[in-house]
Protein backbone atom coordinates (compact mmCIF):
# COMPACT_ATOMS: atom_id res chain seq x y z
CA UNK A 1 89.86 54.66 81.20
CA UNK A 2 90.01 57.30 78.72
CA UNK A 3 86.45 56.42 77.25
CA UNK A 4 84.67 56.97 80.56
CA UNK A 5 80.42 56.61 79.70
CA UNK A 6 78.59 57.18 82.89
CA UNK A 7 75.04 56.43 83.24
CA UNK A 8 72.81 59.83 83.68
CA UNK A 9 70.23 59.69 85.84
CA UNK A 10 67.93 62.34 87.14
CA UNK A 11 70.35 64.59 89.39
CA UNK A 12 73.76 63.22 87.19
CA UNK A 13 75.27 60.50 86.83
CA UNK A 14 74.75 56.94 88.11
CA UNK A 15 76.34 57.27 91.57
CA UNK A 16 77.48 53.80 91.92
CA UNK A 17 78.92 53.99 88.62
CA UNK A 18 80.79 56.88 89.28
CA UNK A 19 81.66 55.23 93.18
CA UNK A 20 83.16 52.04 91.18
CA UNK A 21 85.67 54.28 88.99
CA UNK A 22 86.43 56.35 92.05
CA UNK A 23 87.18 52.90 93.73
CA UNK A 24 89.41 51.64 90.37
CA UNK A 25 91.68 55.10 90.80
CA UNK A 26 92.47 54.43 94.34
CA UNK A 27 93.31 50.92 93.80
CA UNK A 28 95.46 52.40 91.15
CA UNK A 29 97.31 55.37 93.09
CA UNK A 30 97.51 51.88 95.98
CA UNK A 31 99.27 49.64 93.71
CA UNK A 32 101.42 52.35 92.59
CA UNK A 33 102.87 53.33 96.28
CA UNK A 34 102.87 49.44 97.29
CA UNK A 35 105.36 48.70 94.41
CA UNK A 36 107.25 51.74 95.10
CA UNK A 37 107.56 50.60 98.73
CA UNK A 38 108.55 47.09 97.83
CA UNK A 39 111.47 48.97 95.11
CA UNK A 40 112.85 50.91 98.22
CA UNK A 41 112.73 47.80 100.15
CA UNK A 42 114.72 45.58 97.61
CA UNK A 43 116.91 48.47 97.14
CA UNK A 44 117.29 48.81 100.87
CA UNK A 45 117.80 45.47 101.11
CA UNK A 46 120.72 45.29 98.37
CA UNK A 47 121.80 48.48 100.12
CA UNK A 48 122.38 46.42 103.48
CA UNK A 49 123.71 43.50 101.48
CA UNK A 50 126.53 45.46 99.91
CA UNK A 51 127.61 46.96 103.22
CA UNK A 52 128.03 43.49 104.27
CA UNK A 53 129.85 42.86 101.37
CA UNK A 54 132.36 45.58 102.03
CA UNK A 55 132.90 44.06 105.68
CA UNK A 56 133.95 40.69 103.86
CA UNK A 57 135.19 41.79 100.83
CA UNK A 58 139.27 41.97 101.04
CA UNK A 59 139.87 45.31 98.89
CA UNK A 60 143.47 47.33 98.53
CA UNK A 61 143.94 49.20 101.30
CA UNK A 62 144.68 52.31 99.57
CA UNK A 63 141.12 52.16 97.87
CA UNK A 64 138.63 50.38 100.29
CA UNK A 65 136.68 53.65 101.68
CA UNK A 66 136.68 54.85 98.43
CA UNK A 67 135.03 51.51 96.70
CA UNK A 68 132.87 51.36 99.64
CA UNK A 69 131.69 55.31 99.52
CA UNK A 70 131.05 54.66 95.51
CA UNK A 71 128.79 51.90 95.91
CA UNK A 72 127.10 53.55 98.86
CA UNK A 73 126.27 57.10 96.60
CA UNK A 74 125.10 54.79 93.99
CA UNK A 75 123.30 52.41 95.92
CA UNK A 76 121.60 55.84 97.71
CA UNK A 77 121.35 57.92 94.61
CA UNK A 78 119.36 54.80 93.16
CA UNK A 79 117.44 54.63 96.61
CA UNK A 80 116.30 58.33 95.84
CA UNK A 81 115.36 58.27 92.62
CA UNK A 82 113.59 55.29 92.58
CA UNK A 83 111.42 56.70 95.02
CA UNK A 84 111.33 60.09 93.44
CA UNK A 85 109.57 57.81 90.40
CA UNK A 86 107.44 55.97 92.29
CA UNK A 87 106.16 59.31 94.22
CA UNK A 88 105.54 61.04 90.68
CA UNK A 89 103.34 57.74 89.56
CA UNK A 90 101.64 58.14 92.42
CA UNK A 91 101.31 62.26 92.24
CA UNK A 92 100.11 61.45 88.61
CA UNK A 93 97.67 58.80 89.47
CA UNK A 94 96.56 61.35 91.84
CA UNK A 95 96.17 64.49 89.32
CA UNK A 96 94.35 62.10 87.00
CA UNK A 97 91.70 61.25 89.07
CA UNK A 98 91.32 64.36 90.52
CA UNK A 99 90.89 65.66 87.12
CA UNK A 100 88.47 63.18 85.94
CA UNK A 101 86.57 63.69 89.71
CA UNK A 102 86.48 67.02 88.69
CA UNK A 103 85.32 66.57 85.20
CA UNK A 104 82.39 64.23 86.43
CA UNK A 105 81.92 66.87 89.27
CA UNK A 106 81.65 69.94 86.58
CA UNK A 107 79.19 68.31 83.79
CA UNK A 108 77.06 66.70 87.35
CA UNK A 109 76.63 70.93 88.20
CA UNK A 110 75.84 71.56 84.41
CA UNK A 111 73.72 68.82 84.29
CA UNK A 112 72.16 69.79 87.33
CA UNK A 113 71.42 73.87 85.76
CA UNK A 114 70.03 72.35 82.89
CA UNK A 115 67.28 70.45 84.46
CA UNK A 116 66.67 73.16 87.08
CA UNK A 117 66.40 75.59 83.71
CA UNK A 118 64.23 72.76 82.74
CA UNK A 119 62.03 72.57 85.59
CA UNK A 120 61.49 76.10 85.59
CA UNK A 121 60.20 76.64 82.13
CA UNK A 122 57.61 73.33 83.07
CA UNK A 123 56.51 74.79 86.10
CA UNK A 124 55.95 78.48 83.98
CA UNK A 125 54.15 76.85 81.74
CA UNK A 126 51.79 74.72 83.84
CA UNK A 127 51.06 78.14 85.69
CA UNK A 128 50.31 79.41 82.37
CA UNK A 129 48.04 76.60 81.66
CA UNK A 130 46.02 77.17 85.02
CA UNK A 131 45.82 80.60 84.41
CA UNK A 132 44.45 79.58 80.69
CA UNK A 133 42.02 76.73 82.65
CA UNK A 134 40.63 79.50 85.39
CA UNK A 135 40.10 82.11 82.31
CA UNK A 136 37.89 79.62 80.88
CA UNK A 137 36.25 78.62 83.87
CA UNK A 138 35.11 81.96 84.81
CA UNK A 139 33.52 82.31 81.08
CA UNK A 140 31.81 79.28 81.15
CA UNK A 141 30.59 80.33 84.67
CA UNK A 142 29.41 83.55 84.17
């Protein structure tokens, strides 16, 4: 993705071009918050499983809530930062594109001042060329 080459056509670039990478980053930032989703549910899953466990599981008496309220901090903790990673991919996915949008948006504007620069000096100088024609024209009248 780093070596991004857009096609530039008369107002930019190649809008379709530019629509199909836009396309690419979402699909990105999409896959990115499905597999965090599908970490939370395992996790939640594993979570629920472990509970269970503690229901069957014949521990000393002395230590049972205390076995129990380790693996359930752990099992949360893990819970939390698992999706704490999965929302920074996707906040990084996210600052990416809208860095590269914005890239493609800033040289579109340049692009767009140079050929309006462009299209100003053309249009002075076909003005001057009239101007040069209807001088002539009036001599060659007269």
């Amino acid at each position: 993705m780093a070596n991004l080459n857009f096609t530039r056509e008369e107002n930019g670039y190649a809008t379709d071009e530019v629509d199909k990478y836009i396309e690419l980053l979402q699909q990105e930032y999409q896959n990115a918050v499905a597999w965090g989703e599908e970490n939370e549910a395992k996790l939640n899953e594993m979570q629920q499983s472990m509970k269970e466990l503690g229901l069957y599981f014949t521990l000393d008496a002395d230590n049972q809530d205390e076995v129990i309220r380790r693996v359930f901090d752990q099992l949360t903790d893990t819970v939390n930062n698992t999706r704490a990673a999965a929302e920074q991919t996707a906040n990084d996915i996210l600052a990416k594109a809208n860095e590269k949008s914005n890239a493609i948006v800033r040289q579109a504007m340049e692009n767009s001042v140079e050929l309006r620069t462009e299209n100003t000096t053309i249009m002075q100088n076909l003005k001057s060329i009239k101007d040069m024609i209807e001088v002539v024209l009036e001599k060659g009248i007269q």
